[in-house]
Protein backbone atom coordinates (compact mmCIF):
# COMPACT_ATOMS: atom_id res chain seq x y z
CA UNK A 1 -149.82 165.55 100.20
CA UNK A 2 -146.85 163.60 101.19
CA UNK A 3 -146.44 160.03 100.41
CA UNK A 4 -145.54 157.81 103.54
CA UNK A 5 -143.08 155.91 104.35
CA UNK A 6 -143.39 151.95 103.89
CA UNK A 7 -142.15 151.83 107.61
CA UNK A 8 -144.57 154.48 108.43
CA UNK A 9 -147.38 151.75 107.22
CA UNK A 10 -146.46 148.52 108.77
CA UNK A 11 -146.43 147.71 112.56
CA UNK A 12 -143.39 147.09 114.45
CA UNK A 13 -143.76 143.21 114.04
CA UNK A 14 -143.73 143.25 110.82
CA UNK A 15 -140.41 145.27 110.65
CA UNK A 16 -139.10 143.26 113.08
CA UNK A 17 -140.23 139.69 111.02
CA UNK A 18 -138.53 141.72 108.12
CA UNK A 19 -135.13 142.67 109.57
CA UNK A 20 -134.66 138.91 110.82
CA UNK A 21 -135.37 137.64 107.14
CA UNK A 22 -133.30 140.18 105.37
CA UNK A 23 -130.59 139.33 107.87
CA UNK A 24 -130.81 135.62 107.47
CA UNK A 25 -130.63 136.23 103.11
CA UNK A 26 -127.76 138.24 103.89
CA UNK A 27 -125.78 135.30 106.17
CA UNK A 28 -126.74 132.62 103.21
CA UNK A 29 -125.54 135.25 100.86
CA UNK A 30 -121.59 135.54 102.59
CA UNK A 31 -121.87 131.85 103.51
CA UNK A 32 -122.39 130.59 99.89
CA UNK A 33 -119.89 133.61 98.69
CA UNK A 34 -116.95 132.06 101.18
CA UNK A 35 -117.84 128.30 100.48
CA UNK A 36 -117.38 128.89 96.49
CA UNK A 37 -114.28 130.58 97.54
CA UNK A 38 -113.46 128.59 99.70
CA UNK A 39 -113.64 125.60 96.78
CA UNK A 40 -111.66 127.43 94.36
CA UNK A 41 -108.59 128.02 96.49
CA UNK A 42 -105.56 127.18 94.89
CA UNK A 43 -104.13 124.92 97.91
CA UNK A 44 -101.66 127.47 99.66
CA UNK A 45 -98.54 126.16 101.82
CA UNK A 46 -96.39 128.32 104.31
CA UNK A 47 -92.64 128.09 104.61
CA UNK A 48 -91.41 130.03 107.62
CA UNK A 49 -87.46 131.40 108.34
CA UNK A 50 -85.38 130.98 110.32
CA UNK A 51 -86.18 130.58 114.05
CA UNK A 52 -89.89 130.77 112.58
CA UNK A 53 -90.79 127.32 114.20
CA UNK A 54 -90.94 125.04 116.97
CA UNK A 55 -88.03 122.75 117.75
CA UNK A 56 -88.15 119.73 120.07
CA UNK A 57 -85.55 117.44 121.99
CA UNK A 58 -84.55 114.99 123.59
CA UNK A 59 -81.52 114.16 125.80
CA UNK A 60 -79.76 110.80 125.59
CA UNK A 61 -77.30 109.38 127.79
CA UNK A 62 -74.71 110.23 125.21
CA UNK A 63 -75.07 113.93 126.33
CA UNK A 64 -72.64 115.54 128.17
CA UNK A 65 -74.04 119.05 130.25
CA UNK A 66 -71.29 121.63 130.12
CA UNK A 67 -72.98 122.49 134.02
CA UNK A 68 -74.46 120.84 136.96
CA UNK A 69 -77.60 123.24 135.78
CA UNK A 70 -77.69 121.50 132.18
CA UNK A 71 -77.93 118.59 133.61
CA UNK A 72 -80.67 115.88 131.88
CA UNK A 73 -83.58 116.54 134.27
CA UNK A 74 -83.75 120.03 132.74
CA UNK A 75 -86.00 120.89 131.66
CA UNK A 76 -88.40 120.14 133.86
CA UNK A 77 -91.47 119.77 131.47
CA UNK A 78 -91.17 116.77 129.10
CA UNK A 79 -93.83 114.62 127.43
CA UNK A 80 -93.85 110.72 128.51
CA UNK A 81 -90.78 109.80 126.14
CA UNK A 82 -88.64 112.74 127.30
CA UNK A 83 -89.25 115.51 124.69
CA UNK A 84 -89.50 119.47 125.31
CA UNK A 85 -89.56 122.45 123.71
CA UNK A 86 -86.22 123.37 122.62
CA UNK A 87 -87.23 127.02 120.90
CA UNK A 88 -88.40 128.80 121.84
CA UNK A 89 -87.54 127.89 125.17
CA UNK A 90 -87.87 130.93 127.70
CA UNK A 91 -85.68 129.63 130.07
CA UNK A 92 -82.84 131.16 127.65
CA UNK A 93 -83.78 135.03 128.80
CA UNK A 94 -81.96 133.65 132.14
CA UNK A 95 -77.89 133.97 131.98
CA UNK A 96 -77.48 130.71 133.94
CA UNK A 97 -79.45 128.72 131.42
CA UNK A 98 -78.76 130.53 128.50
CA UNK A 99 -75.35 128.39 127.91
CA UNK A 100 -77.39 125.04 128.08
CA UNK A 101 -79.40 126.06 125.59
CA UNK A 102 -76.63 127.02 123.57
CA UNK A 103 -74.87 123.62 124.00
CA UNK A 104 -78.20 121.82 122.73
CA UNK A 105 -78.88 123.87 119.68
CA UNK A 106 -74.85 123.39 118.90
CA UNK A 107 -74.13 121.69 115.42
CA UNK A 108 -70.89 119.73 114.40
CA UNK A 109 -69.32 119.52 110.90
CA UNK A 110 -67.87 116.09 110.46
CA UNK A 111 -65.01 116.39 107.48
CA UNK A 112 -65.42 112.53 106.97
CA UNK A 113 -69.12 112.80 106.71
CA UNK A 114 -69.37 116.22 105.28
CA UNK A 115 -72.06 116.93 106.83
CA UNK A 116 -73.62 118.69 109.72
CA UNK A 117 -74.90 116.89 113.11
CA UNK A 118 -76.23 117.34 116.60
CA UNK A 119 -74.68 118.00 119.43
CA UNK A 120 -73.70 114.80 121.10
CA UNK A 121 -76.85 112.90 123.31
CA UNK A 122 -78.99 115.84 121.86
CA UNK A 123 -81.81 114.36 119.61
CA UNK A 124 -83.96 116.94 117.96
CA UNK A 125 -87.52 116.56 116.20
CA UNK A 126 -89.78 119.08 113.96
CA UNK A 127 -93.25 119.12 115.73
CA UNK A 128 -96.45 119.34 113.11
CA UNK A 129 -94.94 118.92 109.79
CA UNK A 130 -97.91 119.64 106.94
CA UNK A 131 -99.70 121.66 110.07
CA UNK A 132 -99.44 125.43 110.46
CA UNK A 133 -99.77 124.92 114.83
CA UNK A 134 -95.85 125.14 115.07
CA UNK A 135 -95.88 128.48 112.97
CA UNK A 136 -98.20 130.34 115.14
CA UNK A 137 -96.53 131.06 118.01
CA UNK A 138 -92.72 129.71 118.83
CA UNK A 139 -94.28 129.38 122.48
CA UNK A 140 -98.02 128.47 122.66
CA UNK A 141 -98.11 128.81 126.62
CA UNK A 142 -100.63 131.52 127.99
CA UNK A 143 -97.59 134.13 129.55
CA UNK A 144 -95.60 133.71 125.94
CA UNK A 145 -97.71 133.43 123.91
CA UNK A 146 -98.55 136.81 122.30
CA UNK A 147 -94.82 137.55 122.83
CA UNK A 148 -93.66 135.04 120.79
CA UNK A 149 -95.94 135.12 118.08
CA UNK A 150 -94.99 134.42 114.76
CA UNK A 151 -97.55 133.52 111.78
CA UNK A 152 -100.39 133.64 113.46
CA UNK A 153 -101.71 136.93 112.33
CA UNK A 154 -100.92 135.76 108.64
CA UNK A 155 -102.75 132.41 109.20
CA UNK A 156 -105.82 134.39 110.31
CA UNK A 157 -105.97 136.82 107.89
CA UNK A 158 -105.60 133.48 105.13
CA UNK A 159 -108.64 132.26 107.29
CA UNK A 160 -111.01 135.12 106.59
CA UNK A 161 -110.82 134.88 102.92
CA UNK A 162 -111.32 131.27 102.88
CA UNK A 163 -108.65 128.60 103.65
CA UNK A 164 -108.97 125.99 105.91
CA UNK A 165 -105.82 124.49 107.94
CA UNK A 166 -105.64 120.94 107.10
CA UNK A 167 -107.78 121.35 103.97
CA UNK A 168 -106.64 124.23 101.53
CA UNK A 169 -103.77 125.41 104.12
CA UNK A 170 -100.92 123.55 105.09
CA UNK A 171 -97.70 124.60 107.04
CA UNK A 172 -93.48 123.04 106.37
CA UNK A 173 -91.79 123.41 109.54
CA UNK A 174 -87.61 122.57 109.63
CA UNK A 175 -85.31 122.09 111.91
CA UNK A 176 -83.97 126.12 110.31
CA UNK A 177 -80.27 125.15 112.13
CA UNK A 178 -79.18 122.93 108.58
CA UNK A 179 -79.20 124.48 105.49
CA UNK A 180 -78.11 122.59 101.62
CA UNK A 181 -75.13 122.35 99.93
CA UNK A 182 -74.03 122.00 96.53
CA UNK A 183 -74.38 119.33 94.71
CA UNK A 184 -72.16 116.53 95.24
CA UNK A 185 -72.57 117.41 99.07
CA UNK A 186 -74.50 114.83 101.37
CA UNK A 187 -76.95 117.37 103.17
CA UNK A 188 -79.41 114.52 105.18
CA UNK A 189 -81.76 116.82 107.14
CA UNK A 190 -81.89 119.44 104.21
CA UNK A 191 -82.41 116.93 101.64
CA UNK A 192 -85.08 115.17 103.54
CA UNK A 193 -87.03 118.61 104.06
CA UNK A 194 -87.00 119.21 100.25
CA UNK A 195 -88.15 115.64 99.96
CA UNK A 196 -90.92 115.99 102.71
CA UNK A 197 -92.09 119.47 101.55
CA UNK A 198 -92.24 117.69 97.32
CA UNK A 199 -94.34 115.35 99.17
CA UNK A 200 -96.77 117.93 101.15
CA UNK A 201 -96.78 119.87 97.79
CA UNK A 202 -98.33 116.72 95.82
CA UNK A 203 -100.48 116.03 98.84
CA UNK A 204 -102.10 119.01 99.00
CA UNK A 205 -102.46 119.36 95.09
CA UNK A 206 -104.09 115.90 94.87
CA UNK A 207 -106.59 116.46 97.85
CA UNK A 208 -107.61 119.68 96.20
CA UNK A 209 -108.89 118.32 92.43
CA UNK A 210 -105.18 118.28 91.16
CA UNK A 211 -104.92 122.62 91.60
CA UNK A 212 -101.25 123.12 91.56
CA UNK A 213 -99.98 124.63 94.97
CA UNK A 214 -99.30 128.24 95.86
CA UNK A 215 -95.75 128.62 98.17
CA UNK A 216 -95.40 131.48 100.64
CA UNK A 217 -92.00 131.93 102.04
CA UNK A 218 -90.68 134.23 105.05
CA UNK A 219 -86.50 134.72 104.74
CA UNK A 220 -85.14 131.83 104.92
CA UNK A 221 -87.94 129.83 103.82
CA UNK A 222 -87.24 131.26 100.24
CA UNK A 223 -84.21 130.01 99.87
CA UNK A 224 -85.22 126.63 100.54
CA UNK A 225 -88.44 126.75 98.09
CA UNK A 226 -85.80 127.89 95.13
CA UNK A 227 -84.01 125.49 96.02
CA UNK A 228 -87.25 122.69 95.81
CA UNK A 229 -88.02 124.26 92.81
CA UNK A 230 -84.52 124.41 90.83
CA UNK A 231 -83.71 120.84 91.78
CA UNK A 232 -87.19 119.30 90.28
CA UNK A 233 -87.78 118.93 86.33
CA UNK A 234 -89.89 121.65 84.74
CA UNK A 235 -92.96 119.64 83.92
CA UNK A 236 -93.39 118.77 87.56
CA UNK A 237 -92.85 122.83 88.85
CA UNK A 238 -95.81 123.38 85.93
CA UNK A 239 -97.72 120.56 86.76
CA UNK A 240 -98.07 121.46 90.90
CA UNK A 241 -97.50 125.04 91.36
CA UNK A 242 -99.50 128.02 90.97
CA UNK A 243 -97.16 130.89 92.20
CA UNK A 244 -94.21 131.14 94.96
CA UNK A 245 -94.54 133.93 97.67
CA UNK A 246 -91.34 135.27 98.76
CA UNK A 247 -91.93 137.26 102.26
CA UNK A 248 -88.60 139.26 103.04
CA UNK A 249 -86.39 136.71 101.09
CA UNK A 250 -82.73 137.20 101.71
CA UNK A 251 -81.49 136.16 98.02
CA UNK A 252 -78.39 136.92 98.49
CA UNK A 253 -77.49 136.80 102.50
CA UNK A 254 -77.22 139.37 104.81
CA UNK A 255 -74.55 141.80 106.34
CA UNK A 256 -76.37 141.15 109.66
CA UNK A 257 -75.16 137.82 109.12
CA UNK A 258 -71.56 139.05 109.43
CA UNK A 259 -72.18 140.79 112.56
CA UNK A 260 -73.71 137.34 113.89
CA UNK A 261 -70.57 135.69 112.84
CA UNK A 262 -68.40 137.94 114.62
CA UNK A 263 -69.66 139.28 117.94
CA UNK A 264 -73.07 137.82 118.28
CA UNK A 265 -76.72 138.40 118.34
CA UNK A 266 -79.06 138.43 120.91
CA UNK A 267 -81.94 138.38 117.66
CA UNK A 268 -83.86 141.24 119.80
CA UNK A 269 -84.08 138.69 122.92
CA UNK A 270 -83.50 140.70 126.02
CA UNK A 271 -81.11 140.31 128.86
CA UNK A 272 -78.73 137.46 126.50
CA UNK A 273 -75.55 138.04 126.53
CA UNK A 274 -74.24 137.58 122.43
CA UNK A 275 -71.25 136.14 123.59
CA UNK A 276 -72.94 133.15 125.47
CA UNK A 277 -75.09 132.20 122.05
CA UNK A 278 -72.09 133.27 119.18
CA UNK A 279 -70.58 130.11 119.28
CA UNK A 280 -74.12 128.02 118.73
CA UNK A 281 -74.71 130.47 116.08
CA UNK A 282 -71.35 130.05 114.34
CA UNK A 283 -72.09 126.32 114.21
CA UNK A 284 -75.69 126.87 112.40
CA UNK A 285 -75.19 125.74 108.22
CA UNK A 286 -78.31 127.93 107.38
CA UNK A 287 -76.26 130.83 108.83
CA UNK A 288 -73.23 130.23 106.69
CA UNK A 289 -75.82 130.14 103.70
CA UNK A 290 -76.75 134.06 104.37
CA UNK A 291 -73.47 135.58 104.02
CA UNK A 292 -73.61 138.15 101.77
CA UNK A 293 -73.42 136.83 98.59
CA UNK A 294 -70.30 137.98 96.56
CA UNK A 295 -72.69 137.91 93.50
CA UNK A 296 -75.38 140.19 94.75
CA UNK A 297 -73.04 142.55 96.92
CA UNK A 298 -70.16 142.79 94.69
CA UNK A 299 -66.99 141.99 95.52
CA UNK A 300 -64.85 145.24 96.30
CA UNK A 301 -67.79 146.48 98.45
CA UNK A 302 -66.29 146.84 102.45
CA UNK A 303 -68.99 145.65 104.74
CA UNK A 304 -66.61 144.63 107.96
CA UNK A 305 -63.72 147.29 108.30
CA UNK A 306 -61.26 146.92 111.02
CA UNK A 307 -57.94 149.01 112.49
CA UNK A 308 -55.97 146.05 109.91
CA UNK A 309 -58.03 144.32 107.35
CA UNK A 310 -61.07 145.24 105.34
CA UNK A 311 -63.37 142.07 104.36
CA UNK A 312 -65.93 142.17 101.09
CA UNK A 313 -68.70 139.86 100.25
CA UNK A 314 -65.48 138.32 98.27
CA UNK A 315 -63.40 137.73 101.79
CA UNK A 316 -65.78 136.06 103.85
CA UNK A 317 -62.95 132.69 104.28
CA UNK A 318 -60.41 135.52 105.44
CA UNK A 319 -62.97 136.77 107.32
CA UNK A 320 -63.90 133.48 109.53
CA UNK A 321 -60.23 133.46 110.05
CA UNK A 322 -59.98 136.32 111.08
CA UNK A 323 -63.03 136.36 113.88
CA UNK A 324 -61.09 132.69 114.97
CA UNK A 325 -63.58 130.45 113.24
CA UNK A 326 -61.45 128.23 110.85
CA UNK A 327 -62.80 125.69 110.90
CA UNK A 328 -66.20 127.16 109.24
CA UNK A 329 -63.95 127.83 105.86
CA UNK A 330 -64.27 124.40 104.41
CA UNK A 331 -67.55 124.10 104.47
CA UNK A 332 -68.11 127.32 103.22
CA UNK A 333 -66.15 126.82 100.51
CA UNK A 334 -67.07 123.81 99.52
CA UNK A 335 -70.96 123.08 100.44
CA UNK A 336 -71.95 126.60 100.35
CA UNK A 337 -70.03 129.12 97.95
CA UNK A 338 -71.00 127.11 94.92
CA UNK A 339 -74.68 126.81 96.52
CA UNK A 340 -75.17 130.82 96.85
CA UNK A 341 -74.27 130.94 92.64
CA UNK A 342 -77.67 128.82 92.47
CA UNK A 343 -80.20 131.54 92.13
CA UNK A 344 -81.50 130.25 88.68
CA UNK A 345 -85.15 131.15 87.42
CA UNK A 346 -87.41 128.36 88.19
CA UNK A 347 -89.94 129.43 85.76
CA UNK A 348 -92.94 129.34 87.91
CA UNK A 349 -94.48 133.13 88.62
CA UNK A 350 -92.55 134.75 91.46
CA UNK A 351 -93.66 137.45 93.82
CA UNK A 352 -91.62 138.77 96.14
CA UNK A 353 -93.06 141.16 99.05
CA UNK A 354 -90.67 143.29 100.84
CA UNK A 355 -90.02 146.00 103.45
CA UNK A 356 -88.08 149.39 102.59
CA UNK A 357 -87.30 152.32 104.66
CA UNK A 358 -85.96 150.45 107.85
CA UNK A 359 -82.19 151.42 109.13
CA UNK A 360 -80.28 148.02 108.22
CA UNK A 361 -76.64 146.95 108.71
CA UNK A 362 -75.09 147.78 105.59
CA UNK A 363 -71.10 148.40 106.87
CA UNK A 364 -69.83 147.06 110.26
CA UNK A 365 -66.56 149.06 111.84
CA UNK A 366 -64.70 147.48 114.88
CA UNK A 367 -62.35 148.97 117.21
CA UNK A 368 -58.77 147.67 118.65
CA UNK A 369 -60.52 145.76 121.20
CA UNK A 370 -61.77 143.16 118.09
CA UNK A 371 -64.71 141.17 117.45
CA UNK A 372 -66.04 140.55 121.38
CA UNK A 373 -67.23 143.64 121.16
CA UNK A 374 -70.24 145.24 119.55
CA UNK A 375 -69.23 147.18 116.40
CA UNK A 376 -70.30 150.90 114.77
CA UNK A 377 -73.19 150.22 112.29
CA UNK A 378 -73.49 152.41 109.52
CA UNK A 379 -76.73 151.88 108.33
CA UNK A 380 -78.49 151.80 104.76
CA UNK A 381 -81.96 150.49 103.60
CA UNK A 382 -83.47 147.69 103.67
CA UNK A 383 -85.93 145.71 106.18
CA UNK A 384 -83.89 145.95 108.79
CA UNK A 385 -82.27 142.40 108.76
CA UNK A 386 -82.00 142.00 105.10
CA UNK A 387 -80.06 144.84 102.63
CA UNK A 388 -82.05 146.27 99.46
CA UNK A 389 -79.55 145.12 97.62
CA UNK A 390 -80.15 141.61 98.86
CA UNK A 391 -84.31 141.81 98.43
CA UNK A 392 -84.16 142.83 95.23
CA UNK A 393 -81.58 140.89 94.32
CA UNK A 394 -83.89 138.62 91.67
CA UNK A 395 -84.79 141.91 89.29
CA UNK A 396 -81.19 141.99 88.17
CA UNK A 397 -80.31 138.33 87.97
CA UNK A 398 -83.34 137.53 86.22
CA UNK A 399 -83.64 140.62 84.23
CA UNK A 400 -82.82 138.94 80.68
CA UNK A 401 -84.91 135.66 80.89
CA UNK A 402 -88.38 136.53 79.46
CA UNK A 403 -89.91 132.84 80.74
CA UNK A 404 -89.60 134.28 84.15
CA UNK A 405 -92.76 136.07 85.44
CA UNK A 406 -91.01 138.14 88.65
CA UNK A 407 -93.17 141.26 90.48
CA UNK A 408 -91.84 142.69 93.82
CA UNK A 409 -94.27 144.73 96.19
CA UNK A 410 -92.87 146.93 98.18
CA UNK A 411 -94.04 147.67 101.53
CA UNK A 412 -92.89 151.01 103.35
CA UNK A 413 -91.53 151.34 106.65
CA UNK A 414 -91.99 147.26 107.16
CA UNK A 415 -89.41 145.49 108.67
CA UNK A 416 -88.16 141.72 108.32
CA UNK A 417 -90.70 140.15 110.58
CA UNK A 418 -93.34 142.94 110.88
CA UNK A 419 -94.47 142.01 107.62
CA UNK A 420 -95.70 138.81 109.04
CA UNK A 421 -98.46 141.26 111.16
CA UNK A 422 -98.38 144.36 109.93
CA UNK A 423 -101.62 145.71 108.60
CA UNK A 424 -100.42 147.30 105.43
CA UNK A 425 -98.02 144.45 104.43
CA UNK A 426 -101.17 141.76 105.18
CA UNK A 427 -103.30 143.99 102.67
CA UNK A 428 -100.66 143.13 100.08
CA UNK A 429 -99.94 139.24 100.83
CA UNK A 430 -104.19 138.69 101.24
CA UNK A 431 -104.51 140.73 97.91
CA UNK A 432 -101.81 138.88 95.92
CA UNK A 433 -102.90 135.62 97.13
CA UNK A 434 -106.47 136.67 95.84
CA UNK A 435 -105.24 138.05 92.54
CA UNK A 436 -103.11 134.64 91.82
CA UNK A 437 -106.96 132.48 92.92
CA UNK A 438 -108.60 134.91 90.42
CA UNK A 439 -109.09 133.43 87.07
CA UNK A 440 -107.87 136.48 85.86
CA UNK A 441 -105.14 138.27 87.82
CA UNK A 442 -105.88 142.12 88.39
CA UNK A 443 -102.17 142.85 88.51
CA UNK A 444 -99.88 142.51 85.79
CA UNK A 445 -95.98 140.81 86.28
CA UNK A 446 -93.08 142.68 84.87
């Protein structure tokens, strides 16, 4: 005779009464699982790239519009002491406006300062600092929102396995335009980002029972967190951090960046003329910082060729000459050539996370009609925006130093910014960031 069922025996109330208290075990169960998770997070901070977060203005009656459109009631939209959004702003998509834009994002070198500064009348402000809101989308309004969104999908996924903004997750916005210089160099808004991020590092540490902080950079962002990390002593980069992230770190500059420099880039934005936004993007000090790095790309390497000169990671001062931009060879030779030799080991465990197999710039050929033009691209590998050459840059340079822990993911078919949403590339961020809150890491550094 066949044994019944325990269902078989029991009414449908009593299943019911059942289901609901096996359910309710279960919801304790993940609730107590994610808040002792939750309390052993390592305190995690995100550094985004460049263009990766909100900027904000204000116009002054120093400023001078270059048009009757730029004129200081536009924008339309400001808060009650005159600031707006200046990026992402979507008023650049339109040709009349796109020039006014460029004219506020503008920056000046000053040879008797040495240093960088706003344009003229043109105040500017980094909305959120310690927060991640300016990271998640460049443009939080309903119609751009999706379109222009940046972090967000990595702030959700560090959600679901436990963090909490404000508590365990924090965010360093910059103003992305300035970059550092060597030392010896005044660099005031660089220098006070360093000093403000040292700050939010300590903070965060502190608030969370003294756990030293974890650092996850996109691009850009990497530079600047070596750069925190070189320029404090050793017992303080032991003391308050865990691990530094690098996302799609450009270590040493990118040809892209010569291409920028020359004729350009619209940065995927449609219906922008490069010509109308190459001179703002000339003037940007981060820019300089990512040429291609004579160290990392060698120095008889061609990467611009034209009809009467050939230009090397080695030629970039002939090569601002030669695109009629003299007056960015000073600083690049003195504020940012010695800079891109600083790629020292900081002795705190480094990961770096990368995308492969995407079609990137890797040699740029121009005609007889020069650099207003578009060039030929041959292509080579990379992420798309950043060489291999460049992204791996840190397994060479750091290959003899055995204090240096340094393990790079790769990520196939993963471009520059796509790594920020991309399914596959999230799997490997979430599962690093576990494995460096496990008291025992499931993956070993090489």
């Amino acid at each position: 005779m066949a044994i019944p069922s325990l269902g078989a025996s029991r009414d449908k109330s009593e299943k019911r009464k059942e289901m609901k208290g096996l359910r309710f075990i279960v919801a304790m169960s993940l609730f107590c699982t994610c808040q002792a998770i939750s309390r052993g997070l390592h305190p995690l901070i995100l550094v985004p790239g460049n263009g990766g977060n909100q900027l904000e203005a204000r116009l002054t009656s120093d400023y001078k519009p270059s048009s009757l459109l730029c004129n200081r009631w536009y924008p339309i939209v400001k808060d009650s002491e005159g600031w707006f959004r200046l990026w992402f702003d979507p008023s650049v998509l339109l040709p009349p406006f796109t020039k006014c834009f460029a004219d506020r994002m503008m920056l000046y070198y000053d040879p008797d300062l040495d240093d960088f500064h706003n344009s003229p009348g043109v105040e500017t402000r980094v909305p959120h600092f310690g927060s991640t809101q300016s990271l998640l989308y460049l443009d939080p309004n309903f119609i751009w929102k999706e379109i222009t969104g940046y972090m967000a999908s990595l702030v959700e996924s560090l959600e679901r396995v436990g963090y909490v903004t404000g508590e365990t997750l924090f965010g360093a916005p910059y103003d992305f335009r300035y970059g550092l210089a060597a030392g010896g160099h005044p660099s005031r808004v660089g220098s006070k980002f360093l000093q403000d991020l040292k700050d939010l590092i300590e903070k965060a540490s502190n608030s969370n029972g003294g756990k030293p902080v974890i650092l996850v950079s996109h691009s850009l962002g990497g530079l600047c967190v070596l750069q925190l990390l070189n320029r404090n002593p050793l017992p303080w980069r032991k003391k308050f951090i865990k691990h530094f992230v690098a996302l799609s770190a450009p270590w040493g500059g990118t040809v892209e960046e010569m291409l920028t420099f020359a004729s350009g880039s619209t940065l995927g934005v449609p219906f922008v003329d490069p010509l109308d936004v190459r001179q703002e993007q000339r003037s940007s000090e981060s820019n300089l910082w990512l040429m291609p790095n004579p160290k990392v790309f060698g120095r008889q390497k061609p990467l611009v060729i034209t009809p009467n000169a050939t230009y090397s990671a080695n030629d970039i001062t002939e090569f601002l000459d030669a695109i009629g931009f003299p007056q960015g060879v000073h600083p690049y030779t003195t504020r940012i050539l010695p800079l891109l030799e600083q790629l020292s080991e900081p002795e705190v465990p480094v990961t770096c996370i990368i995308g492969t197999g995407v079609k990137t710039p890797e040699t740029l050929v121009y005609g007889e009609n020069g650099f207003d033009e578009q060039p030929n691209v041959i292509y080579g590998d990379g992420d798309g925006t950043v060489n291999m050459v460049s992204l791996l840059a840190l397994e060479s340079l750091w290959a003899d130093n055995k204090n240096q822990a340094l393990k790079v993911i790769t990520v196939s078919d993963v471009s520059h910014t796509s790594i920020l949403k991309n399914d596959a590339a999230l799997d490997e961020i979430i599962g690093e960031i576990s494995d460096i809150n496990s008291l025992v890491s499931g993956r070993n550094f090489v």
